[in-house]
PDB file of N, CA and C in Angstrom:
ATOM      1  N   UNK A   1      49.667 141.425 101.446  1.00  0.00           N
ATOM      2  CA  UNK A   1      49.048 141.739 102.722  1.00  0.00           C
ATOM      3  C   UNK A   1      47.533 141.618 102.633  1.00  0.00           C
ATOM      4  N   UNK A   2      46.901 142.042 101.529  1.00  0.00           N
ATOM      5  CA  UNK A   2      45.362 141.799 101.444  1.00  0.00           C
ATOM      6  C   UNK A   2      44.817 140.626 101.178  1.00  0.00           C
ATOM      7  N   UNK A   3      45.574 139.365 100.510  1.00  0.00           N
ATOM      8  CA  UNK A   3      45.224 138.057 100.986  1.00  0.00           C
ATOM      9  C   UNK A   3      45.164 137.478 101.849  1.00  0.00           C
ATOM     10  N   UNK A   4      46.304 138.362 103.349  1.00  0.00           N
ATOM     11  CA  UNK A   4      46.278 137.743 104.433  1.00  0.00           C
ATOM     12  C   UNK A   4      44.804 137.934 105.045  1.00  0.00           C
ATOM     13  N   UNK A   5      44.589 139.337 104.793  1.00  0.00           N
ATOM     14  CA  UNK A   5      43.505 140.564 105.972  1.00  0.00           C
ATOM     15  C   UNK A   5      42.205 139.398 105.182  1.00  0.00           C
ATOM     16  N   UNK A   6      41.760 139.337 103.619  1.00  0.00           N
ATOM     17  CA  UNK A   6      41.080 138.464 103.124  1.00  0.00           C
ATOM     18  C   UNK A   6      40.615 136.825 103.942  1.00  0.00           C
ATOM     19  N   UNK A   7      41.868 136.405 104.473  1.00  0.00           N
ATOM     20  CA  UNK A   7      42.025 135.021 104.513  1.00  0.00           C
ATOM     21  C   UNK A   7      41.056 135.422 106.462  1.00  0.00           C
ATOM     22  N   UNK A   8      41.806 136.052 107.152  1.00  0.00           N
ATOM     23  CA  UNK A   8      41.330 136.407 108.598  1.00  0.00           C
ATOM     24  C   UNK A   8      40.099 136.562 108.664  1.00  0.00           C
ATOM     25  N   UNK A   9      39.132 137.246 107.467  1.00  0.00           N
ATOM     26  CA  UNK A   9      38.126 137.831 107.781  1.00  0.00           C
ATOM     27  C   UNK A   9      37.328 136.290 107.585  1.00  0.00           C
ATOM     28  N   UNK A  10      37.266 135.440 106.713  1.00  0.00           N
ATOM     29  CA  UNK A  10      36.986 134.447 106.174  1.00  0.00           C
ATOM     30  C   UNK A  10      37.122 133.318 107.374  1.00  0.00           C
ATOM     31  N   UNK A  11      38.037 133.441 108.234  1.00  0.00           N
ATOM     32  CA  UNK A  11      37.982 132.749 109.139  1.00  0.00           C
ATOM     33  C   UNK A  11      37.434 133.067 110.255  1.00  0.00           C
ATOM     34  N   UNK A  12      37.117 134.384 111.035  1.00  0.00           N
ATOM     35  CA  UNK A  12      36.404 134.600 111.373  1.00  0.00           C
ATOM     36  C   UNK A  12      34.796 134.575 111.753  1.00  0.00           C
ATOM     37  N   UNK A  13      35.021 134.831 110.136  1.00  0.00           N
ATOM     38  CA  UNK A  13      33.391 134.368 109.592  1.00  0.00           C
ATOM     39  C   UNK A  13      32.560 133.061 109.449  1.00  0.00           C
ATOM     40  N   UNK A  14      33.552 132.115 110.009  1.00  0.00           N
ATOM     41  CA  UNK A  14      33.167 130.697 109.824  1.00  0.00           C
ATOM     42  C   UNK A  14      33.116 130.686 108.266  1.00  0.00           C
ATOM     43  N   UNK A  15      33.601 130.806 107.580  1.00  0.00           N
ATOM     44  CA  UNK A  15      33.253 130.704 106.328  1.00  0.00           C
ATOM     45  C   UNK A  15      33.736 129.307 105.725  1.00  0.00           C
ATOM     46  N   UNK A  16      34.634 128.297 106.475  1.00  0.00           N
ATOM     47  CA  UNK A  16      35.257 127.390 105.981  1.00  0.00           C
ATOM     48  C   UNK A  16      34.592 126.130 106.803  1.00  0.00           C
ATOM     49  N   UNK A  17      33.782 125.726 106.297  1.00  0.00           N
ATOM     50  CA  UNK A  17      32.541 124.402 106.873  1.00  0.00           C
ATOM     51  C   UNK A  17      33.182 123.203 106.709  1.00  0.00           C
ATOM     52  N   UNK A  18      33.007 122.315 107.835  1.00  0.00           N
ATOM     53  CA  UNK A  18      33.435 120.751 107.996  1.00  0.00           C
ATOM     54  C   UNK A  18      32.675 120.367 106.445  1.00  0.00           C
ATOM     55  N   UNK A  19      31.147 120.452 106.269  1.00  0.00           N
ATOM     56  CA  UNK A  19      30.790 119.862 105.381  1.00  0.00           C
ATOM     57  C   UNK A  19      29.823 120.104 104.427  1.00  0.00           C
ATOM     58  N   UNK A  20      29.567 120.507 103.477  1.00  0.00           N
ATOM     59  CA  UNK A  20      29.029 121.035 102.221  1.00  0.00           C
ATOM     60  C   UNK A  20      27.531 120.762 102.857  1.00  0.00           C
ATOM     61  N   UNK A  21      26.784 122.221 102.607  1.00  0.00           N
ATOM     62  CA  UNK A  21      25.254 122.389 103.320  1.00  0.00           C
ATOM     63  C   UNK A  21      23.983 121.833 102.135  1.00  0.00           C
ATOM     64  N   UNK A  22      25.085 121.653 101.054  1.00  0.00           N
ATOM     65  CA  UNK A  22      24.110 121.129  99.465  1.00  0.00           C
ATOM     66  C   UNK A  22      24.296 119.424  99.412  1.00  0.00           C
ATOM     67  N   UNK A  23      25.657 119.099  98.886  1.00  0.00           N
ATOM     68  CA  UNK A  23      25.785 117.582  99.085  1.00  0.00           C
ATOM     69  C   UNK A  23      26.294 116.720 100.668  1.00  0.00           C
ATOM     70  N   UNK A  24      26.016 117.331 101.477  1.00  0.00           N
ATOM     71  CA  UNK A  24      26.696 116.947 102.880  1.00  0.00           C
ATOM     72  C   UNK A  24      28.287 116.433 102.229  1.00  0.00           C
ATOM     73  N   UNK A  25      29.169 116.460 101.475  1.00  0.00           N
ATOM     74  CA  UNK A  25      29.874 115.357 101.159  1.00  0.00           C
ATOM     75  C   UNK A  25      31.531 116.836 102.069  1.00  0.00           C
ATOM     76  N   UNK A  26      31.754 115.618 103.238  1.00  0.00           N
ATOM     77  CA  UNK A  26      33.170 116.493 103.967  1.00  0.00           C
ATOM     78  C   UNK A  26      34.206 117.287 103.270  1.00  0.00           C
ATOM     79  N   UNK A  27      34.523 118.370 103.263  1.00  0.00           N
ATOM     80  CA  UNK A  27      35.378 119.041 103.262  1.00  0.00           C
ATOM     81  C   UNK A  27      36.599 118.556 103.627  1.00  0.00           C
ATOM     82  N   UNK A  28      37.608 118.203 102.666  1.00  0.00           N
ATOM     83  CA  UNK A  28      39.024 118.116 103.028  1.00  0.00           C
ATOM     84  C   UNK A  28      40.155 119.270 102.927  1.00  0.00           C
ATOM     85  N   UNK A  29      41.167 119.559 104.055  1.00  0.00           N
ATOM     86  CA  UNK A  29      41.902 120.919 103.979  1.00  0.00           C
ATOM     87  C   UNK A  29      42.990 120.502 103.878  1.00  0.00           C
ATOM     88  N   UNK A  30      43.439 119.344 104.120  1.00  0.00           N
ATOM     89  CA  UNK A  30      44.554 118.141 104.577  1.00  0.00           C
ATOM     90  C   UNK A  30      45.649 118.804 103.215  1.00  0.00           C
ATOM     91  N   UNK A  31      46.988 117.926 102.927  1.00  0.00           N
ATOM     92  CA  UNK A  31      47.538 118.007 102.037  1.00  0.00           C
ATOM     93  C   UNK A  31      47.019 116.781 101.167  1.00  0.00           C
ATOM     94  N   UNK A  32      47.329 116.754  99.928  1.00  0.00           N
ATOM     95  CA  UNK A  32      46.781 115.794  98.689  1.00  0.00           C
ATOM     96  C   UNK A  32      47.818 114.847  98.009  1.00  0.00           C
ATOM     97  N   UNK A  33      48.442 115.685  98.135  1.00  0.00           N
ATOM     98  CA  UNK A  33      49.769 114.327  97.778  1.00  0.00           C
ATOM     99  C   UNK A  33      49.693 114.335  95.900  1.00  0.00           C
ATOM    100  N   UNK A  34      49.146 115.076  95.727  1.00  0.00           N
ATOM    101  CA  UNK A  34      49.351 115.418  94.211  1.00  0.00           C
ATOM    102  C   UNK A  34      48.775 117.084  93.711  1.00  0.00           C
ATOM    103  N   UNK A  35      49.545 117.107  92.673  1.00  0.00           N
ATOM    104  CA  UNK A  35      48.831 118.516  92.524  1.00  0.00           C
ATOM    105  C   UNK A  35      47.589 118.858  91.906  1.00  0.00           C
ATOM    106  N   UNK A  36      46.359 119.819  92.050  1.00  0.00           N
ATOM    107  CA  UNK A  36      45.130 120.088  91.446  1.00  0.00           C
ATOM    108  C   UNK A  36      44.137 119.821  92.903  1.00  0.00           C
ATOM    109  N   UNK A  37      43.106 120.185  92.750  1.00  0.00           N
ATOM    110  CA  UNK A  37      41.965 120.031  93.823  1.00  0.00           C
ATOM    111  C   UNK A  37      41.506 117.979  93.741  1.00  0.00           C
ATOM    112  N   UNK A  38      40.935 117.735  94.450  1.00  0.00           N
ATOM    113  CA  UNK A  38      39.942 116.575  94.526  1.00  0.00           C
ATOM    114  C   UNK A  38      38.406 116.730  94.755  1.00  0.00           C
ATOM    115  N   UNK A  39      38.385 116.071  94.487  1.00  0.00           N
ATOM    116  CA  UNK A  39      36.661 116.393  94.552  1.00  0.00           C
ATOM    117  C   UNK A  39      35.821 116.664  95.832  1.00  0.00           C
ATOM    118  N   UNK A  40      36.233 116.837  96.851  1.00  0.00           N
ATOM    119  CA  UNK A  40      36.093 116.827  98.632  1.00  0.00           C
ATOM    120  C   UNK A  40      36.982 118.273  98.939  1.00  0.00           C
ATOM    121  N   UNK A  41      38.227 118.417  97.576  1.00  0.00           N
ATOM    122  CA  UNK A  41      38.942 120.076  98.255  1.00  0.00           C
ATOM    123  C   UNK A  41      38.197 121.391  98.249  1.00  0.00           C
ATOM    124  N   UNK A  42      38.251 122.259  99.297  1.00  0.00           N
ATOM    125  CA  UNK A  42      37.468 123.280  99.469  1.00  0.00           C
ATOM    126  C   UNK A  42      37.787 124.253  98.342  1.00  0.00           C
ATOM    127  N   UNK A  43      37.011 125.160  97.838  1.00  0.00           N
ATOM    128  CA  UNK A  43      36.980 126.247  96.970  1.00  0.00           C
ATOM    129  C   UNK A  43      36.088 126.952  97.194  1.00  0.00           C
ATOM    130  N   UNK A  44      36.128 128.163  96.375  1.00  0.00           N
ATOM    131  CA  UNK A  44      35.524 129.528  96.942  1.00  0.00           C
ATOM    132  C   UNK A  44      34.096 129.691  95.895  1.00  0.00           C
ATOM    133  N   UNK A  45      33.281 129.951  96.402  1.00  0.00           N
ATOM    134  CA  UNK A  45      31.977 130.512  95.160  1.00  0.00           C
ATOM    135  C   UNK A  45      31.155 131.817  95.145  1.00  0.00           C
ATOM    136  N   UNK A  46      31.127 132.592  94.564  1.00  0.00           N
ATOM    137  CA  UNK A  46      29.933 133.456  95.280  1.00  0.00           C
ATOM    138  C   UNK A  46      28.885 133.104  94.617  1.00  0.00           C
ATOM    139  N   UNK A  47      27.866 133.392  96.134  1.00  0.00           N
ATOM    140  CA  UNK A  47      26.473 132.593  96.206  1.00  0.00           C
ATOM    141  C   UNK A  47      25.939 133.330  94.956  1.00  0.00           C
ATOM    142  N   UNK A  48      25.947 134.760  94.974  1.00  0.00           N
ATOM    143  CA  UNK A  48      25.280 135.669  93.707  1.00  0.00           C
ATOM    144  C   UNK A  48      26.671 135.196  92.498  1.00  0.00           C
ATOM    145  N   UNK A  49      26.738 135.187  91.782  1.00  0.00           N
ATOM    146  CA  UNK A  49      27.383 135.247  90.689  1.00  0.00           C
ATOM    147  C   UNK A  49      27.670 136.278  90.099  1.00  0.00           C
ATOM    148  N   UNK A  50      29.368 136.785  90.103  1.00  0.00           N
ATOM    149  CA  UNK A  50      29.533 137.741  89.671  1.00  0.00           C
ATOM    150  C   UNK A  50      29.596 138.831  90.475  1.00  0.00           C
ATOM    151  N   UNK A  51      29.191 139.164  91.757  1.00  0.00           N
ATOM    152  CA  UNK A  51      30.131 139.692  92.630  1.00  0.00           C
ATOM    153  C   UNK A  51      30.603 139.479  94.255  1.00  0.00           C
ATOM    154  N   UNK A  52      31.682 139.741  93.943  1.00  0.00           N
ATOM    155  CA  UNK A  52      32.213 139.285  94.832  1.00  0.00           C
ATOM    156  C   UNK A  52      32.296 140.473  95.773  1.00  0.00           C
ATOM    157  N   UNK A  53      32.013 139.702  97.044  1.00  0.00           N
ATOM    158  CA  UNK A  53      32.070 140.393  98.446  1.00  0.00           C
ATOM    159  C   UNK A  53      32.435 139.271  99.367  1.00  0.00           C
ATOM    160  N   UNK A  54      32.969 139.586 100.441  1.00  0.00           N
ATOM    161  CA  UNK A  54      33.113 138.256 101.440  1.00  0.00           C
ATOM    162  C   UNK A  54      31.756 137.936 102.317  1.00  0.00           C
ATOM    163  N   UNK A  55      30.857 138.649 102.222  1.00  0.00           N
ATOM    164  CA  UNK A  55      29.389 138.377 102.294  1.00  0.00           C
ATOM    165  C   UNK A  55      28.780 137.431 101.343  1.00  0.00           C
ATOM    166  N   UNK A  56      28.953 137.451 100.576  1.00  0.00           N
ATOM    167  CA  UNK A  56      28.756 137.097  98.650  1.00  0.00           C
ATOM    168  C   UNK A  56      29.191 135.406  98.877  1.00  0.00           C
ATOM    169  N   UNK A  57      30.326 135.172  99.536  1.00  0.00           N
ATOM    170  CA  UNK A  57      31.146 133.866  99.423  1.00  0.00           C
ATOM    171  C   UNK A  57      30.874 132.477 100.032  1.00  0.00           C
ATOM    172  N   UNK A  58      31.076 131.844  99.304  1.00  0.00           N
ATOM    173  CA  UNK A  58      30.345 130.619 100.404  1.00  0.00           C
ATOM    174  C   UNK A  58      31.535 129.348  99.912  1.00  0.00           C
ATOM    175  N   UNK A  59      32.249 128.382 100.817  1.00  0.00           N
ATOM    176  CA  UNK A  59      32.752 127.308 100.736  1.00  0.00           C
ATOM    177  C   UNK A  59      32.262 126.248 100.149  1.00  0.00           C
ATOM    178  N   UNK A  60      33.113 125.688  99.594  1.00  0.00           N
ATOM    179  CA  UNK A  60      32.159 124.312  98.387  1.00  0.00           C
ATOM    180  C   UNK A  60      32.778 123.184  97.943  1.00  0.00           C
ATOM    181  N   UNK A  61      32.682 121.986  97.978  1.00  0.00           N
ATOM    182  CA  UNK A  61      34.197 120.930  97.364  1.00  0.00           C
ATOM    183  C   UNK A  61      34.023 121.617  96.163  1.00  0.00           C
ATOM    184  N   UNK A  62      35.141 121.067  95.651  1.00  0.00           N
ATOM    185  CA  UNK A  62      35.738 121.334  94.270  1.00  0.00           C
ATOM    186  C   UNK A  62      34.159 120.714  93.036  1.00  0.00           C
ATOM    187  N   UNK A  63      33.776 119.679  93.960  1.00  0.00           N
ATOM    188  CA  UNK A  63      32.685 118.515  92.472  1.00  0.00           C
ATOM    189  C   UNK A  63      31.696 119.505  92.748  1.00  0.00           C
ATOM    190  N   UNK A  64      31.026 120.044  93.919  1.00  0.00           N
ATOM    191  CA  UNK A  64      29.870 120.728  93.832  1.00  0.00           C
ATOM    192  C   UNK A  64      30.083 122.126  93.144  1.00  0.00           C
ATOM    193  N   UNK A  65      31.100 122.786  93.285  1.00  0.00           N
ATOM    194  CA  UNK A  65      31.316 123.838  93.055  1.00  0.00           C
ATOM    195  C   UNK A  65      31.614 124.005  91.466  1.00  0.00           C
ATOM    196  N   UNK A  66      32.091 123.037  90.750  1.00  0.00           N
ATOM    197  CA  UNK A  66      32.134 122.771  89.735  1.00  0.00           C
ATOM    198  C   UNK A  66      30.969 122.510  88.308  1.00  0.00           C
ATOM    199  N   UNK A  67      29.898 121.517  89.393  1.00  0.00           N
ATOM    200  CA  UNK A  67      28.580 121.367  88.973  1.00  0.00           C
ATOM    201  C   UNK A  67      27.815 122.770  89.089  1.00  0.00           C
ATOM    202  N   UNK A  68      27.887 123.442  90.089  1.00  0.00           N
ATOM    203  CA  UNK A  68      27.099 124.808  90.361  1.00  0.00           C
ATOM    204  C   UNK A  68      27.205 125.889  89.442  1.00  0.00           C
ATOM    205  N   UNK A  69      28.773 125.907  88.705  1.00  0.00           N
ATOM    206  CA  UNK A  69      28.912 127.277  88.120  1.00  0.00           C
ATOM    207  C   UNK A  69      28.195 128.090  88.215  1.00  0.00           C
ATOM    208  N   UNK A  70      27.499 128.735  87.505  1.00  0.00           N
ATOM    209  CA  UNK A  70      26.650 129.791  87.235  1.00  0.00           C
ATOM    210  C   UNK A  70      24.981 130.116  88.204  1.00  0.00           C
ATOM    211  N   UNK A  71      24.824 128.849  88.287  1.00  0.00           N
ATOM    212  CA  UNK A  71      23.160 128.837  89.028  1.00  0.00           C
ATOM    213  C   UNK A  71      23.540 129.950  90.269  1.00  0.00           C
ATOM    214  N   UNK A  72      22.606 130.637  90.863  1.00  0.00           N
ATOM    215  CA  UNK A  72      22.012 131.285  92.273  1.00  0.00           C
ATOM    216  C   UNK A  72      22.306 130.028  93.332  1.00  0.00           C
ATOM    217  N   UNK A  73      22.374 130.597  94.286  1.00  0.00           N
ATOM    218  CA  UNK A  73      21.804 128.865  95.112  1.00  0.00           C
ATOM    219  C   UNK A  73      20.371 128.394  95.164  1.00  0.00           C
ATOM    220  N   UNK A  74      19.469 129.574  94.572  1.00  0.00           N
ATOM    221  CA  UNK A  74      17.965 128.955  94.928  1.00  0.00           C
ATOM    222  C   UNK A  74      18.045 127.939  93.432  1.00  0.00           C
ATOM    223  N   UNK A  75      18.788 128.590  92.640  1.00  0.00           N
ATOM    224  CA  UNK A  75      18.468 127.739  91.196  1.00  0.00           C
ATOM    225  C   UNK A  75      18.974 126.205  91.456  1.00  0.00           C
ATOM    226  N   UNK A  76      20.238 126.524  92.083  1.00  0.00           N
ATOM    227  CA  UNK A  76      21.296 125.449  92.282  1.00  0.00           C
ATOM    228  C   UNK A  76      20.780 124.077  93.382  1.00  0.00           C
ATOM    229  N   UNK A  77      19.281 124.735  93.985  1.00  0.00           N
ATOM    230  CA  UNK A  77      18.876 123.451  95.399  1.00  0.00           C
ATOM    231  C   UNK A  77      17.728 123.010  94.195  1.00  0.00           C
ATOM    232  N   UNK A  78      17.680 123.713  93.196  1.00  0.00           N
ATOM    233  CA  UNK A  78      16.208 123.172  92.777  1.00  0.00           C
ATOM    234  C   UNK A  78      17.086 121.907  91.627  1.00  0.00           C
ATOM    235  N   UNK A  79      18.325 121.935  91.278  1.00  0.00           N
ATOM    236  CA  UNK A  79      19.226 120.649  90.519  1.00  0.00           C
ATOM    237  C   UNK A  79      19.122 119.868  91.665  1.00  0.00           C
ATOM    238  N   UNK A  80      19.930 120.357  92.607  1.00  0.00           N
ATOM    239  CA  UNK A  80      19.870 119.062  93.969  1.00  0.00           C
ATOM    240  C   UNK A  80      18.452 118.721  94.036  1.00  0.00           C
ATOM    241  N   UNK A  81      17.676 118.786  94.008  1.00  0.00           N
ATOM    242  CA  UNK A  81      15.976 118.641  94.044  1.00  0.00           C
ATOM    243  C   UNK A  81      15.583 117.439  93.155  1.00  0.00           C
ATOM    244  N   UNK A  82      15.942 117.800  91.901  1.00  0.00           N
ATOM    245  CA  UNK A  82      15.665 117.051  90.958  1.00  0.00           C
ATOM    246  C   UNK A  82      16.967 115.658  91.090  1.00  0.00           C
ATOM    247  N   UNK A  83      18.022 115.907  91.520  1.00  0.00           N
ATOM    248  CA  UNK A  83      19.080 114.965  91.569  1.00  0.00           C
ATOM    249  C   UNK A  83      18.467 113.809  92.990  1.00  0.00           C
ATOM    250  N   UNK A  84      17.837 114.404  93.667  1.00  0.00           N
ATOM    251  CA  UNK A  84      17.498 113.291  94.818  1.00  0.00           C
ATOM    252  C   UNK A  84      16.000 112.674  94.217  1.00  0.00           C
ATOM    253  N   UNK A  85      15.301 113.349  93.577  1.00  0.00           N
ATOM    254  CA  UNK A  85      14.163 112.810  92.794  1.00  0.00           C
ATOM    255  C   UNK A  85      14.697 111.057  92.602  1.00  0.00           C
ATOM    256  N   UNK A  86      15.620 111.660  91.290  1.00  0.00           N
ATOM    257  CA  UNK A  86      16.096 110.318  91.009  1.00  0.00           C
ATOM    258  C   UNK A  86      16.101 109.149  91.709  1.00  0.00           C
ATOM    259  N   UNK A  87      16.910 109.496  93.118  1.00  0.00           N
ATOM    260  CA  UNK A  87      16.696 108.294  93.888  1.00  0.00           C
ATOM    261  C   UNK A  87      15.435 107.594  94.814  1.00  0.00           C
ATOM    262  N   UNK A  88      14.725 108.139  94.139  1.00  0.00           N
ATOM    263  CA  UNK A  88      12.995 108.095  94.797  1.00  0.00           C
ATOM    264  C   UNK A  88      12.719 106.723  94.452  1.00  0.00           C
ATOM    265  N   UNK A  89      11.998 105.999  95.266  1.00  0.00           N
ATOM    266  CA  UNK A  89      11.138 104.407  94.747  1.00  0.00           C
ATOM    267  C   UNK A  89       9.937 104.946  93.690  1.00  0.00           C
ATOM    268  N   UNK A  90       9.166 106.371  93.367  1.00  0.00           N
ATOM    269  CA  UNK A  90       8.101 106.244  92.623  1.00  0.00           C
ATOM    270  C   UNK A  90       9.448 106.573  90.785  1.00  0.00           C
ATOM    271  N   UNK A  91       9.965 107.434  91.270  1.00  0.00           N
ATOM    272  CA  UNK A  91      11.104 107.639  89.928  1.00  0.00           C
ATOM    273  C   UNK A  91      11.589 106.395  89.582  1.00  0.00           C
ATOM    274  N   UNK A  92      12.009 105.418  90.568  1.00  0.00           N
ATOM    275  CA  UNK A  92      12.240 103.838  89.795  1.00  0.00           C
ATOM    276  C   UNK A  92      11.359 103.185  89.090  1.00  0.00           C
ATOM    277  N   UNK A  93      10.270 102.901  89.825  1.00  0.00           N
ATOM    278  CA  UNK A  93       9.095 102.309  89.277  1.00  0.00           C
ATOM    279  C   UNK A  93       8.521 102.790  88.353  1.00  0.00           C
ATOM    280  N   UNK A  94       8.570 104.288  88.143  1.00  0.00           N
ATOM    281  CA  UNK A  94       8.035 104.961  86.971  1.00  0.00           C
ATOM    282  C   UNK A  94       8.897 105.083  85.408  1.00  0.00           C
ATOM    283  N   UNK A  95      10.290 105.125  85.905  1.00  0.00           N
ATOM    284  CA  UNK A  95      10.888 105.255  84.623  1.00  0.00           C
ATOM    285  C   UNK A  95      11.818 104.664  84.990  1.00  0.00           C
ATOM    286  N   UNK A  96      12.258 103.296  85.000  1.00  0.00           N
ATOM    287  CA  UNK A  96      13.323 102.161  84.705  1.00  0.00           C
ATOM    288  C   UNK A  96      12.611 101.446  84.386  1.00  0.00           C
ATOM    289  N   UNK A  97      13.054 100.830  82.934  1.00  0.00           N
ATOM    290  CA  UNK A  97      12.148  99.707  82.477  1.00  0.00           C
ATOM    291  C   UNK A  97      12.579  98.486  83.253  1.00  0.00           C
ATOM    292  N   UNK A  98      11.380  97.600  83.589  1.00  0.00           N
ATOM    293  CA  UNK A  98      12.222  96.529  83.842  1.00  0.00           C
ATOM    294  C   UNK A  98      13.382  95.453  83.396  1.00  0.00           C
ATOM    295  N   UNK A  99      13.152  95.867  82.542  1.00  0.00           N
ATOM    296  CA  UNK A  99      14.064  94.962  81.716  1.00  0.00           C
ATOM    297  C   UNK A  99      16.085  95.548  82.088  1.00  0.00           C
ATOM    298  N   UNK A 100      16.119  96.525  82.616  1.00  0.00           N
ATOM    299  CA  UNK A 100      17.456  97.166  82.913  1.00  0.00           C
ATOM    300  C   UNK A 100      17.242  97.349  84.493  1.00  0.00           C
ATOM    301  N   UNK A 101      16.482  96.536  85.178  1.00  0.00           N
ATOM    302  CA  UNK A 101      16.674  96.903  86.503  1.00  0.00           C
ATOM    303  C   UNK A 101      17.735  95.188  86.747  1.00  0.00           C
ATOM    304  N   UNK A 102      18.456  95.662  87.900  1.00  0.00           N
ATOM    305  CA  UNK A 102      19.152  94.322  88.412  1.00  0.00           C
ATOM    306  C   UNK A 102      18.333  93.555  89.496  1.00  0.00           C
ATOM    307  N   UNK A 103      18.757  92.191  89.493  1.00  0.00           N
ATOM    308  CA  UNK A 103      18.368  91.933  90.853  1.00  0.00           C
ATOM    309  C   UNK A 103      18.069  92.040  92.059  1.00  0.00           C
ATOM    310  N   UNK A 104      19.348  92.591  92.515  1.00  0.00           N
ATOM    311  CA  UNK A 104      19.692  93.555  93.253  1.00  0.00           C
ATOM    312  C   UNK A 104      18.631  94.694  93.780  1.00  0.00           C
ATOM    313  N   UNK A 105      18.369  95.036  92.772  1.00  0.00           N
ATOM    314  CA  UNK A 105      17.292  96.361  92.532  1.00  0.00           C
ATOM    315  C   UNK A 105      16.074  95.750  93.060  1.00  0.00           C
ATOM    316  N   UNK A 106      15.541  94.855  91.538  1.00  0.00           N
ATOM    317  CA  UNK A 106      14.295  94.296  92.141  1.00  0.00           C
ATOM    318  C   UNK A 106      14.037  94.153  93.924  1.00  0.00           C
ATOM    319  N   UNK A 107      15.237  93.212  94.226  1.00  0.00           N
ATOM    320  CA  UNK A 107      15.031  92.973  95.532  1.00  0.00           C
ATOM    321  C   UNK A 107      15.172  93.933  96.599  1.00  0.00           C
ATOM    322  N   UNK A 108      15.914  94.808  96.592  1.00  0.00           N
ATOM    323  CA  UNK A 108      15.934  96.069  97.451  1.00  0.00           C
ATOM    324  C   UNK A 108      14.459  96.746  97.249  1.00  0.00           C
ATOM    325  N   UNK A 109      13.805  96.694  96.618  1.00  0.00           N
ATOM    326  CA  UNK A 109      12.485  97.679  96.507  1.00  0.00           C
ATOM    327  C   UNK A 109      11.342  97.192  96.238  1.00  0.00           C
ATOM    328  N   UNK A 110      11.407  95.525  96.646  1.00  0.00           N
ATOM    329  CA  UNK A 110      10.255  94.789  96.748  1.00  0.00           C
ATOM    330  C   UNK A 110       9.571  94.668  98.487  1.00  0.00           C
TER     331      UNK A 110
END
């Protein structure tokens, strides 16, 4: 009975988001057609680590939620931070040698 009263309050609460507020990447609720999560299936996190309250809880795919373990979320936007760095034109130009860039590359960022 307290997984149900659990599950109500949670829905209520909007707690179950079309789409992840860290990697935008959609939320799937669908069936899977195999057993275990996918990387898009929803799972549970608390934002603080370590306790749990349904205040505390926040929705997450399975890949983000996985990558997050332990971090805060302030710790956890400052990885996403550094993860979009990466895709920066001064982070290319600064640290890919040329010699390992593709064509491709070159030409997209000329």
């Amino acid at each position: 009975m307290r997984s149900s009263v659990l599950f109500d309050e949670l829905l209520r609460s909007g707690f179950f988001l079309e789409v992840c507020h860290f990697s935008k990447i959609p939320l799937d609720y669908g069936p899977k057609g195999r057993p275990g999560p996918c990387f898009n299936s929803p799972s549970v996190d608390p934002i603080v680590p370590g306790r749990i309250a349904i205040e505390n809880l926040q929705c997450l795919p399975h890949c983000v939620n996985s990558m997050k373990q332990n971090f805060s979320n302030n710790n956890f936007s400052s990885v996403i931070g550094a993860l979009e760095w990466l895709k920066t034109d001064v982070y290319f130009e600064t640290h890919v040698p040329k010699e390992w860039r593709s064509q491709n590359q070159k030409n997209s960022r000329s």
